[in-house]
N, C-alpha and C. Protein backbone atom coordinates (compact mmCIF):
# COMPACT_ATOMS: atom_id res chain seq x y z
N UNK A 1 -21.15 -24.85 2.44
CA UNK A 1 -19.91 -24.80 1.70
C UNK A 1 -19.21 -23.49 2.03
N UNK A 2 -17.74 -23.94 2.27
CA UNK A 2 -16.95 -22.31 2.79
C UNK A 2 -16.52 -21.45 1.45
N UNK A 3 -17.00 -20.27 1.56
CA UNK A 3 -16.26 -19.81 -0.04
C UNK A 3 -15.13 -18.89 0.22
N UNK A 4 -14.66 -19.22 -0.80
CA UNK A 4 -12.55 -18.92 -0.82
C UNK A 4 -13.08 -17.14 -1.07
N UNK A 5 -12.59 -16.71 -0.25
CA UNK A 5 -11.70 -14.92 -0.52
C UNK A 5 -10.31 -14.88 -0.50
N UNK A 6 -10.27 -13.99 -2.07
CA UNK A 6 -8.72 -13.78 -1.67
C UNK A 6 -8.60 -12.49 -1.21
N UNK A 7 -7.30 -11.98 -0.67
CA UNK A 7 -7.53 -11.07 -0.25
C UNK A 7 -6.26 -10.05 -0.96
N UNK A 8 -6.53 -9.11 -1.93
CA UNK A 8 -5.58 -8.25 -2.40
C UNK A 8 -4.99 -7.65 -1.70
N UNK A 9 -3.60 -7.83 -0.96
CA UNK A 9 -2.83 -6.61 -0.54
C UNK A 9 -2.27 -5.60 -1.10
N UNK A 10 -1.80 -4.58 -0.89
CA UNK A 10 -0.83 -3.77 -2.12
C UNK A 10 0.41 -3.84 -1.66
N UNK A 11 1.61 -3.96 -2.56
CA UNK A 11 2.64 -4.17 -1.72
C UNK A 11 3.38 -2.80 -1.19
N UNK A 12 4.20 -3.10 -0.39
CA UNK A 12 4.83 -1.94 1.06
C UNK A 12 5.85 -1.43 -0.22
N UNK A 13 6.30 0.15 0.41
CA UNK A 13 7.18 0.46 -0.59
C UNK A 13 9.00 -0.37 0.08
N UNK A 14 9.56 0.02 -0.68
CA UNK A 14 10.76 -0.65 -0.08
C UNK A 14 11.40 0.16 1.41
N UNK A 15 11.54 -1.13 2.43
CA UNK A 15 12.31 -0.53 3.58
C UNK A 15 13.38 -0.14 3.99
N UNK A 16 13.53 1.19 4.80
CA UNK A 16 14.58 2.11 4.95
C UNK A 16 15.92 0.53 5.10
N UNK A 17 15.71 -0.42 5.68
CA UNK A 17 16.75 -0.86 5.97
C UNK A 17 17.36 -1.49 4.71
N UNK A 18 18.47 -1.46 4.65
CA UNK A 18 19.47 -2.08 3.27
C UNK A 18 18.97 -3.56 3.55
N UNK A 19 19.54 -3.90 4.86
CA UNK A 19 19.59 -5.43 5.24
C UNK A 19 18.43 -6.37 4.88
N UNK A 20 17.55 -5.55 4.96
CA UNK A 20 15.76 -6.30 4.62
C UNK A 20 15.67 -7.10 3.48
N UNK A 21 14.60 -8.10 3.49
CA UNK A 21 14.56 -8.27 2.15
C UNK A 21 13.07 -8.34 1.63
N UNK A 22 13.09 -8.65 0.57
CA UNK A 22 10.99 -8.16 0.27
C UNK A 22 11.03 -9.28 -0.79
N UNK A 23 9.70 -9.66 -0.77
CA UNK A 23 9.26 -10.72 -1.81
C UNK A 23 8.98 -9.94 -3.47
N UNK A 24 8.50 -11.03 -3.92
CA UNK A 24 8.41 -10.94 -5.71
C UNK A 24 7.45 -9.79 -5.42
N UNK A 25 6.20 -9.44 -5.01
CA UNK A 25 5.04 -8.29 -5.06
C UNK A 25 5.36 -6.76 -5.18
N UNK A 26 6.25 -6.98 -3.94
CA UNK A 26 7.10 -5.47 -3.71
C UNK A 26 8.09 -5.41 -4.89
N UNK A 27 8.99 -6.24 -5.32
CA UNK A 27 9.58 -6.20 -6.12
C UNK A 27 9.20 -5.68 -7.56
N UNK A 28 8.30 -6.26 -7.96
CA UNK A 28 7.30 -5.76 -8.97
C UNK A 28 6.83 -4.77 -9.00
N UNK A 29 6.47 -3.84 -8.04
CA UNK A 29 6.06 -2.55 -7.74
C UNK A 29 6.74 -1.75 -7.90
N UNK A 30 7.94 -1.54 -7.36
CA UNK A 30 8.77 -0.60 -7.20
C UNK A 30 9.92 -0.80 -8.57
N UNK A 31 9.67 -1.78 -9.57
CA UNK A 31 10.95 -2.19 -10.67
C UNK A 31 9.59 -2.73 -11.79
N UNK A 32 8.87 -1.64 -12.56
CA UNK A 32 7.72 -2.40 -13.18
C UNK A 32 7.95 -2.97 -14.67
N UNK A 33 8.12 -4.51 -14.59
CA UNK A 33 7.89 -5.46 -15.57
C UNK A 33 7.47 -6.55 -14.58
N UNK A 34 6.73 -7.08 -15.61
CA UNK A 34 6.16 -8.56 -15.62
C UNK A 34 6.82 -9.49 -14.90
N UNK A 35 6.04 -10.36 -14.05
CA UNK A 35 6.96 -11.34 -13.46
C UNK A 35 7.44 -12.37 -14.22
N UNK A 36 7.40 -12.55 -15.65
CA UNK A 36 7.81 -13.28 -16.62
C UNK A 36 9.22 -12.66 -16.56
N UNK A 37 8.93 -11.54 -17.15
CA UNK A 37 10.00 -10.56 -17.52
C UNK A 37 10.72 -10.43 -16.60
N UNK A 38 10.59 -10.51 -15.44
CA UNK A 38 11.48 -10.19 -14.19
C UNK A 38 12.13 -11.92 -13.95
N UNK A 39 11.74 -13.03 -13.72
CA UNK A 39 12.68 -14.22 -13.51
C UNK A 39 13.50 -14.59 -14.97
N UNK A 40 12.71 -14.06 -16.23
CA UNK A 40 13.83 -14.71 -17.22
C UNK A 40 15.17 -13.52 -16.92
N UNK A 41 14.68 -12.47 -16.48
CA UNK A 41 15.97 -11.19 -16.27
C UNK A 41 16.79 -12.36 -14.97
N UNK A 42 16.21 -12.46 -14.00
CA UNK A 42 17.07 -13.38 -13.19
C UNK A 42 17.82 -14.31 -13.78
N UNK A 43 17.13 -15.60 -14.52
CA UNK A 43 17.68 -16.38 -15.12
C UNK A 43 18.91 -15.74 -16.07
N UNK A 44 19.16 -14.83 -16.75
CA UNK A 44 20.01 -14.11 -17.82
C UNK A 44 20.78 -13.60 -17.32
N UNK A 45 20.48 -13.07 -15.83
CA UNK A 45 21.74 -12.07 -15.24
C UNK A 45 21.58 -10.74 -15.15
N UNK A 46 20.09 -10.20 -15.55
CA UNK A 46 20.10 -8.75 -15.55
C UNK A 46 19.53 -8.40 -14.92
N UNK A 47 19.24 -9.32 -13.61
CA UNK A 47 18.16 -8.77 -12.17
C UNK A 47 19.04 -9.34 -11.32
N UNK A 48 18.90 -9.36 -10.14
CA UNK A 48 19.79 -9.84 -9.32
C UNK A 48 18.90 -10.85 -8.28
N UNK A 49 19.70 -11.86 -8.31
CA UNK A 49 19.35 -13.37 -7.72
C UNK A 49 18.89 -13.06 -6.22
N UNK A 50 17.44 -14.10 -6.27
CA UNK A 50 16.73 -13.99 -5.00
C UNK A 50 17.79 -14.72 -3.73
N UNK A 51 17.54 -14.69 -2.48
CA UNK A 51 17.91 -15.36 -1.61
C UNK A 51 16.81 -16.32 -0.96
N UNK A 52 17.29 -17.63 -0.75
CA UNK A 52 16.50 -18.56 -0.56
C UNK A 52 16.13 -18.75 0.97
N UNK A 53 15.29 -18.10 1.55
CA UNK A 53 15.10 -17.95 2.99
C UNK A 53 14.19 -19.54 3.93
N UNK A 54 13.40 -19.96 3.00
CA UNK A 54 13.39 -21.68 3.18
C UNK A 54 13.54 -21.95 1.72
N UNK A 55 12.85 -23.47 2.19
CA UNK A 55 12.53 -24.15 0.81
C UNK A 55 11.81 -23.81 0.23
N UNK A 56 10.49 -23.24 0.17
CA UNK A 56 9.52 -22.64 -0.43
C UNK A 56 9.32 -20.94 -0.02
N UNK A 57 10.27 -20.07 -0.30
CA UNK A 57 10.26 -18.81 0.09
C UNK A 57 11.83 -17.69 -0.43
N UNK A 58 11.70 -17.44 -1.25
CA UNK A 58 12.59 -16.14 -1.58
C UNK A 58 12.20 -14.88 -1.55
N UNK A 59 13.78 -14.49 -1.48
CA UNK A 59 13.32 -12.92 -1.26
C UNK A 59 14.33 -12.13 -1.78
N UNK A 60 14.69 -10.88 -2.10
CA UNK A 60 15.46 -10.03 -2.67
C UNK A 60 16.11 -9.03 -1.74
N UNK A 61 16.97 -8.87 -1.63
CA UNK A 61 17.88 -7.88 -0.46
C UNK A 61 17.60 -6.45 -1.09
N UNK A 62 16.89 -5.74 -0.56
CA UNK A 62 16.86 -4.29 -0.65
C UNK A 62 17.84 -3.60 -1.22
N UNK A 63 19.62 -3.97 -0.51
CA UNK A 63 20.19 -3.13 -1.50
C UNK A 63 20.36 -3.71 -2.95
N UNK A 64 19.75 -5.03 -2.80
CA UNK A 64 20.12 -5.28 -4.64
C UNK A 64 19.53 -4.25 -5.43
N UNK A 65 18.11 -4.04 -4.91
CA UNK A 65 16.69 -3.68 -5.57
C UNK A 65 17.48 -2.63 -5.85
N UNK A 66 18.02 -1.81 -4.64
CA UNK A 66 17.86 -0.54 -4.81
C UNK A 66 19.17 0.00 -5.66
N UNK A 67 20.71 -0.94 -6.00
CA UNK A 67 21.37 -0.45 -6.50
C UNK A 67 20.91 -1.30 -8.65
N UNK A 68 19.74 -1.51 -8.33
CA UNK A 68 19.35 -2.17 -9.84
C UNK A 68 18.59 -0.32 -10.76
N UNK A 69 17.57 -0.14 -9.10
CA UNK A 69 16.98 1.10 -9.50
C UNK A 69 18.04 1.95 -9.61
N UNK A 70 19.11 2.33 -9.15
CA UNK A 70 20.25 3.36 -9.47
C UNK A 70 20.77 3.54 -10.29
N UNK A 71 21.43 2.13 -11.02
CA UNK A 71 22.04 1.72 -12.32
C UNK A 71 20.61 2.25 -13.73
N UNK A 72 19.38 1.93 -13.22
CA UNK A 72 18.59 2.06 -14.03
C UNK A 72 18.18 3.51 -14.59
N UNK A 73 18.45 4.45 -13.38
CA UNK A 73 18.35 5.67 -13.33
C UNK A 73 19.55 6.49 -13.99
N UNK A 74 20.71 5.93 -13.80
CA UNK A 74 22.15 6.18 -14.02
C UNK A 74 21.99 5.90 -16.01
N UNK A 75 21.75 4.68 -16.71
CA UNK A 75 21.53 4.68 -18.03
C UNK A 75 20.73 5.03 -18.63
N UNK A 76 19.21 5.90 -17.87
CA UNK A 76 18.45 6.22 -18.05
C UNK A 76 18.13 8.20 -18.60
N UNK A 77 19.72 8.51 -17.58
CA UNK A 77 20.29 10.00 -17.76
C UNK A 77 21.29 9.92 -18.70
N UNK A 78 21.88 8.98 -18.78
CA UNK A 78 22.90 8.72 -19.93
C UNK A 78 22.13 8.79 -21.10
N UNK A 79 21.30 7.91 -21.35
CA UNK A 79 20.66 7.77 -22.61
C UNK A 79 19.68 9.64 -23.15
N UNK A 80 19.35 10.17 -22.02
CA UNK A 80 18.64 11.26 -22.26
C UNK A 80 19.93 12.16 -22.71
N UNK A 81 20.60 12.04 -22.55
CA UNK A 81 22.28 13.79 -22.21
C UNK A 81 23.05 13.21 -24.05
């Protein structure tokens, strides 16, 4: 009998390129809530919508990620001042 390994990767930090895009793992890493918490934010409007690269495969454009982390950082100094 063959036995199943999974194999834990860790995910990559986000890449220099804007154009790139990175799956749900990386996403989660670098923006930390729950992947619950992160598609109902999609569904609501307060994450920004994956791109559908096939039928079974999305992904998130780097500069979304990265102007979500900015805004986040931006109300984050607001709220401290």
């Amino acid at each position: 009998m063959a036995s199943r390994t999974t194999k834990k990767t860790r995910p990559t930090p986000l890449p220099e390129d804007d154009d790139a895009f990175v799956r749900l793992p990386t996403v989660l890493h670098v923006y930390p809530v729950g992947k619950n918490t992160w598609l109902t934010g999609v569904r609501e409007g307060r994450f920004p919508k994956p791109v559908r690269l096939s039928a079974r495969v999305s992904a998130w454009r780097v500069s979304d990620i990265r102007a979500l982390l900015a805004a986040r950082a931006t109300a984050t100094n607001d709220d401290a001042a």
